[in-house]
Structure formats: structure tokens, C-alpha cells
C-alpha atoms as a PDB file:
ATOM      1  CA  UNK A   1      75.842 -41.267  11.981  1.00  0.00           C
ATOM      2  CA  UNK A   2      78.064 -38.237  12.897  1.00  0.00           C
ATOM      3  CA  UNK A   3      81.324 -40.556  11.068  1.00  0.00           C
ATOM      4  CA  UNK A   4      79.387 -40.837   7.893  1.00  0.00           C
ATOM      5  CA  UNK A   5      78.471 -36.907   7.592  1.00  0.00           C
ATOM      6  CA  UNK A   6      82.160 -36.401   7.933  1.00  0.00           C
ATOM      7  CA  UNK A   7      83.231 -39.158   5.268  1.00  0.00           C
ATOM      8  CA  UNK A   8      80.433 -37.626   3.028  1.00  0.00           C
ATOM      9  CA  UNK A   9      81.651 -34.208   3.566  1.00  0.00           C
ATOM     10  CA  UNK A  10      85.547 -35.123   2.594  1.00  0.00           C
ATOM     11  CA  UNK A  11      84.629 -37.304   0.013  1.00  0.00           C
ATOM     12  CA  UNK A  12      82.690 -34.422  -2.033  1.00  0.00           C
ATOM     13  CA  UNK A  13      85.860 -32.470  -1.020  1.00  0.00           C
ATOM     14  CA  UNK A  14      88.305 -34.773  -2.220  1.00  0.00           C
ATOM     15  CA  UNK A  15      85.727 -34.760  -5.686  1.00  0.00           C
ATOM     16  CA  UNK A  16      85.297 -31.343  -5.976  1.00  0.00           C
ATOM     17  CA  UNK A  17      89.178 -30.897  -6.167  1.00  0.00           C
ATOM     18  CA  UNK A  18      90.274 -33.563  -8.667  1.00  0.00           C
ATOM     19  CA  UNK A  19      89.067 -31.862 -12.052  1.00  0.00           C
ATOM     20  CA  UNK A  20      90.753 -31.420 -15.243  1.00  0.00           C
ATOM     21  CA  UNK A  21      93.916 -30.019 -15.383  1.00  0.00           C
ATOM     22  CA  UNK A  22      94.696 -26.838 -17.051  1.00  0.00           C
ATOM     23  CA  UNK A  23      97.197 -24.081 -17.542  1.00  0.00           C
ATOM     24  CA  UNK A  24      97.589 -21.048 -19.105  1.00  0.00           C
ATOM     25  CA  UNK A  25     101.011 -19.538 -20.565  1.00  0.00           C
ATOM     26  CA  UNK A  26     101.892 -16.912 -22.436  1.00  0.00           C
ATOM     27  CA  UNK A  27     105.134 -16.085 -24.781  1.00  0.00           C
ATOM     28  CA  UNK A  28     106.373 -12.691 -26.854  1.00  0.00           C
ATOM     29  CA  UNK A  29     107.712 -12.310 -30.095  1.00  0.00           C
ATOM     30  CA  UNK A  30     109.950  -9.427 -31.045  1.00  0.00           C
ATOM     31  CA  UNK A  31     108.424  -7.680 -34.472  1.00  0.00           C
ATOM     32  CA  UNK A  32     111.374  -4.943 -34.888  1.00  0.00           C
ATOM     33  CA  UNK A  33     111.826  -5.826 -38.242  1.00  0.00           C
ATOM     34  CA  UNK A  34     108.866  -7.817 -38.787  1.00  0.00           C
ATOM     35  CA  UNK A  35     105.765  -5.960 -41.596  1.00  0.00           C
ATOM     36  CA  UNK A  36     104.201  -9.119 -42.146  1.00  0.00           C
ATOM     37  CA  UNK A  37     102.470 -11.838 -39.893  1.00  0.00           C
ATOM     38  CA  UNK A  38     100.768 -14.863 -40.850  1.00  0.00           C
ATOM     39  CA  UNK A  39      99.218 -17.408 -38.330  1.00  0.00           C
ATOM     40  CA  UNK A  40      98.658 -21.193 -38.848  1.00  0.00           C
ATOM     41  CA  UNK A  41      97.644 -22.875 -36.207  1.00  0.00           C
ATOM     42  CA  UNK A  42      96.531 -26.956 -35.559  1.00  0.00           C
ATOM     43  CA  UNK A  43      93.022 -27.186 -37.313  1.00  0.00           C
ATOM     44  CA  UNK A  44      91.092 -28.251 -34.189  1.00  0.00           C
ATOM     45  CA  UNK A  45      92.675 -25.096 -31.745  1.00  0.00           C
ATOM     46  CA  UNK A  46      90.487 -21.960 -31.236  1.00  0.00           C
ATOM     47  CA  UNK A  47      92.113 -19.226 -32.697  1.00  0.00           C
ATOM     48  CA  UNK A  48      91.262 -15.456 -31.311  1.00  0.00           C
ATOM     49  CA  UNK A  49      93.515 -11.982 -32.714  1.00  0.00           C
ATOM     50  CA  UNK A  50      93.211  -9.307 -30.611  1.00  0.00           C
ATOM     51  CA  UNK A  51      94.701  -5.800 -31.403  1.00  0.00           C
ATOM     52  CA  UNK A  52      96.465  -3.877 -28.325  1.00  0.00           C
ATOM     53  CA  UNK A  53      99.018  -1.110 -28.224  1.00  0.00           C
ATOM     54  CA  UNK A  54     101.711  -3.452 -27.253  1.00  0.00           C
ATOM     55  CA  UNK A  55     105.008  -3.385 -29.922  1.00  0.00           C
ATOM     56  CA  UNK A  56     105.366  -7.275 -29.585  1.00  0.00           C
ATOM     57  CA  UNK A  57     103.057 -10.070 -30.265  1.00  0.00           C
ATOM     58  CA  UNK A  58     101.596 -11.700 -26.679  1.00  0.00           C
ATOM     59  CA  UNK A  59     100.493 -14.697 -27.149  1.00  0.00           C
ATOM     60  CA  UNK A  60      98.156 -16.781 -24.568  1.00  0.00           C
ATOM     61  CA  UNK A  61      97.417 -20.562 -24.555  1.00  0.00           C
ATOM     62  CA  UNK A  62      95.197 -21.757 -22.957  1.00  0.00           C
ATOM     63  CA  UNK A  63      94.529 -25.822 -22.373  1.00  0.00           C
ATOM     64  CA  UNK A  64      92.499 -28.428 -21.051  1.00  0.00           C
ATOM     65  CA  UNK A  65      92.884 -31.833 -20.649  1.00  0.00           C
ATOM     66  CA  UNK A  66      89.502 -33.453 -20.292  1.00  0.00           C
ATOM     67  CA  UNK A  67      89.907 -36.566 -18.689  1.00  0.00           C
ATOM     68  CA  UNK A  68      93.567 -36.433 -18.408  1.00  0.00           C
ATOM     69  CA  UNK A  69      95.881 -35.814 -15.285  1.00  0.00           C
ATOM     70  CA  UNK A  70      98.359 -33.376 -14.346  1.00  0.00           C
ATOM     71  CA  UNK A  71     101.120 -35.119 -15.406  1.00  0.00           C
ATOM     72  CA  UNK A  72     100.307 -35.445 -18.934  1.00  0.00           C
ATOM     73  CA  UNK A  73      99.840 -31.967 -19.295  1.00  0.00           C
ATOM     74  CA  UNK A  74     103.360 -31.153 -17.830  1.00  0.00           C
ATOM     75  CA  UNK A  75     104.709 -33.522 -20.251  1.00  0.00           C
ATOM     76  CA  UNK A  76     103.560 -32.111 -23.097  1.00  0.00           C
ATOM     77  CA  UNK A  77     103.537 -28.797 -21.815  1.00  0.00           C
ATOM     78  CA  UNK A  78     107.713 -29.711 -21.995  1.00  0.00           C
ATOM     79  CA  UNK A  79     107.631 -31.067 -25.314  1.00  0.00           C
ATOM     80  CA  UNK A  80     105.648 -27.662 -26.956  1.00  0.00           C
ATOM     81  CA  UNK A  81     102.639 -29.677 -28.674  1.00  0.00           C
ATOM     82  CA  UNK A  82     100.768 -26.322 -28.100  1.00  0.00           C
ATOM     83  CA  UNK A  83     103.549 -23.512 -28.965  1.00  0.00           C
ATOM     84  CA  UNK A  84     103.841 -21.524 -32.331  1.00  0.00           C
ATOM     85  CA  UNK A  85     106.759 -21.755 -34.005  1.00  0.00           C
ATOM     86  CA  UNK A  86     108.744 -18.790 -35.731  1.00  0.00           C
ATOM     87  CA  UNK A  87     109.527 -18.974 -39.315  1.00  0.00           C
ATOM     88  CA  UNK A  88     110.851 -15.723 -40.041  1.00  0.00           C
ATOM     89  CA  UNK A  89     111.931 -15.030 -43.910  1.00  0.00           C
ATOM     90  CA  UNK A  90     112.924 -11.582 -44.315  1.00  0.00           C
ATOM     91  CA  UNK A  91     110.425  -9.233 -42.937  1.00  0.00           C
ATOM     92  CA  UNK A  92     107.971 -11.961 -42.908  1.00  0.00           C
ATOM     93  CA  UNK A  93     107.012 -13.792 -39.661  1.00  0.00           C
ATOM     94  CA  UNK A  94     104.819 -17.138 -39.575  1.00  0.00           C
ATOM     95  CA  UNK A  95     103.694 -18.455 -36.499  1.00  0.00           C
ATOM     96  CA  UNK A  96     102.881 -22.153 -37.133  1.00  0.00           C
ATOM     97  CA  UNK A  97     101.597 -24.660 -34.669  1.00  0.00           C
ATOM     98  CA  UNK A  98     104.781 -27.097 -33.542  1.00  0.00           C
ATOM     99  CA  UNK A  99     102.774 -30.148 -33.833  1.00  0.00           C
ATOM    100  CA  UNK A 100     100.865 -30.580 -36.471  1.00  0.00           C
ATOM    101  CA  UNK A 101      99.780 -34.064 -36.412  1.00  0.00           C
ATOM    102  CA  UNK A 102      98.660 -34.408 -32.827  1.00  0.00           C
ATOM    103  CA  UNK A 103      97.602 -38.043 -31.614  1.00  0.00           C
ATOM    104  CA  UNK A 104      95.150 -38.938 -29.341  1.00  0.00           C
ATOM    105  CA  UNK A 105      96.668 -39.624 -25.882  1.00  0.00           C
ATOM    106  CA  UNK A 106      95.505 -42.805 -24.642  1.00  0.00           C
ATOM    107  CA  UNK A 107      95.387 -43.014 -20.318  1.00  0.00           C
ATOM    108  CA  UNK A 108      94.621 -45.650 -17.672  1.00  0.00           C
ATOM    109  CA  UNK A 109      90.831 -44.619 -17.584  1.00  0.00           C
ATOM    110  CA  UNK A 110      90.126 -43.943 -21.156  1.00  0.00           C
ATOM    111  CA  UNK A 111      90.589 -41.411 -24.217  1.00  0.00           C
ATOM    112  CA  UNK A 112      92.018 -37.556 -23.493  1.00  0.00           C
ATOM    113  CA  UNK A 113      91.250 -34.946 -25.453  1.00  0.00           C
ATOM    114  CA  UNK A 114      92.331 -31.416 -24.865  1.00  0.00           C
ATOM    115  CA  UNK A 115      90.460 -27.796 -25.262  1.00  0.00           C
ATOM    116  CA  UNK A 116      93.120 -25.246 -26.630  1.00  0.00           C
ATOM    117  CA  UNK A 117      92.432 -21.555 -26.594  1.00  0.00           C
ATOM    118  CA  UNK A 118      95.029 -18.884 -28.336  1.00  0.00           C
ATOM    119  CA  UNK A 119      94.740 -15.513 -27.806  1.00  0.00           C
ATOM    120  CA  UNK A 120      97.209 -13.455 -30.321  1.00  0.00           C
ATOM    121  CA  UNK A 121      97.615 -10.150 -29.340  1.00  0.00           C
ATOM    122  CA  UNK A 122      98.553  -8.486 -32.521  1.00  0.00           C
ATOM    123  CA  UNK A 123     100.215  -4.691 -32.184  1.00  0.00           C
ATOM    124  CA  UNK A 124      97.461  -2.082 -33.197  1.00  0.00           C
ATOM    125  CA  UNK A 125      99.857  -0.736 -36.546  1.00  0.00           C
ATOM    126  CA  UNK A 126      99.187  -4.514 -38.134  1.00  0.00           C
ATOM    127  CA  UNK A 127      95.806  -4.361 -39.980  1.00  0.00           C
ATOM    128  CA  UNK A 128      94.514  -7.894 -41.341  1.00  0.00           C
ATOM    129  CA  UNK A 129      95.331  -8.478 -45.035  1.00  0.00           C
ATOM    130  CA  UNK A 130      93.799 -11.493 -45.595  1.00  0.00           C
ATOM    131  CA  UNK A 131      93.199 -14.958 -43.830  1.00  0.00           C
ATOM    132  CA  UNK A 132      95.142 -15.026 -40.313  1.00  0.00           C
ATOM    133  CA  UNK A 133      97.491 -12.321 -42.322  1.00  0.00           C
ATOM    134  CA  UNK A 134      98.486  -9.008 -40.943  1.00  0.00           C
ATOM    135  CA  UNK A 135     100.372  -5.993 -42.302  1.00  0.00           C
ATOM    136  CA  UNK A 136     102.244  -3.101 -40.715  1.00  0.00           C
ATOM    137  CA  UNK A 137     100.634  -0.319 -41.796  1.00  0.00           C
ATOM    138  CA  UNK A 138     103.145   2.352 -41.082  1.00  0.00           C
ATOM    139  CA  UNK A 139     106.187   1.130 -42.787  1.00  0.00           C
END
């Protein structure tokens, strides 16, 4: 009796361990001669702006793989399926999702899909201008 409490109690353990695997990373992006930013991101990504009084952009990523494991993520975490791109022409920047046609990632034990979160924090001297657009202000 004693031997199965103990196999019961590392087996919810070992369960309670093995979830989803996530990460979180962030990047910068110089705006010293930057008045314009627009923001396109993959249609099926949550998109948040945040001001701050930071000069640069931050931007956070967050992702989930539901039903996916580790090593998946770090592989595309490698080959930027979730990073914005910079297009910069003239004083205008565009950050664009890298992949823009994302397939479903088929696995051993089924379909993975994946939550993505970005956070933009936008300098407080951008005001929005439109849809995802942003203007310096004080230029």
C-alpha cells in the first residue's frame, strides 16, 4: 500500500511538470531617425501597444505551444516564425511579422497550435495616426 502512495505521488509529479512549453523574449529597435511606425503582424497573433518613456521600441513575445514539446519551440524559436521584421524606408519603420504564412505543425501525438502574445512598447512622443500607425510628435 505504502509503494503505491509513492508511485501515485511521483506520477502526479512527473504530470504536473510536463505542460506546454513556452518562452518569452524580447528585442529593441533603434528609432533615432525613425517619425513613423507601422505594425503588421500574422493575422491570428495578439497584438498589444503600450506607450512608456523608453527612446526605443521593446518588444515582448510571448508563445505557447499547446500540445507541442520543447523542442519544437526551440526550433522555431531559431528560425524567427514569431519575430518582426524591419523595413525601414527613409524615416519610416514597418515592423512586419517574418512569417506570414505559418503552417500547422504536425507532431507524434497530434495537431500543435501556438498562443502568441506581442507587447510593443511604443516611446511616449509617438501618438497613433491611424491603424497600428504611430507618429513622432515632436519632430
Amino acid at each position: 500500500m505504502r509503494h503505491l502512495l509513492i508511485i501515485a505521488l511521483l506520477s502526479y509529479a512527473a504530470l504536473s511538470f510536463a505542460q506546454d512549453p513556452a518562452d518569452i523574449y524580447h528585442k529593441t529597435v533603434d528609432l533615432d531617425e525613425i517619425n513613423q511606425v507601422s505594425l503588421e503582424v500574422y493575422a491570428n497573433d495578439q497584438l498589444e501597444v503600450r506607450q512608456w518613456p523608453g527612446d526605443d521600441i521593446l518588444i515582448e513575445t510571448s508563445v505557447k505551444l499547446n500540445n507541442g514539446k520543447p523542442h519544437i519551440l526551440k526550433f522555431f524559436l531559431e528560425k524567427k516564425r514569431w519575430e518582426l521584421a524591419e523595413e525601414v524606408n527613409g524615416d519610416q519603420l514597418q515592423l512586419v511579422s517574418a512569417d506570414q504564412t505559418r503552417r500547422m505543425v504536425q507532431g507524434t501525438e497530434g495537431t500543435t497550435s501556438e498562443t502568441v502574445l506581442i507587447v510593443v512598447y511604443m516611446p511616449e512622443e509617438f501618438k497613433e495616426a491611424g491603424n497600428n500607425t504611430f507618429r513622432r510628435e515632436s519632430r
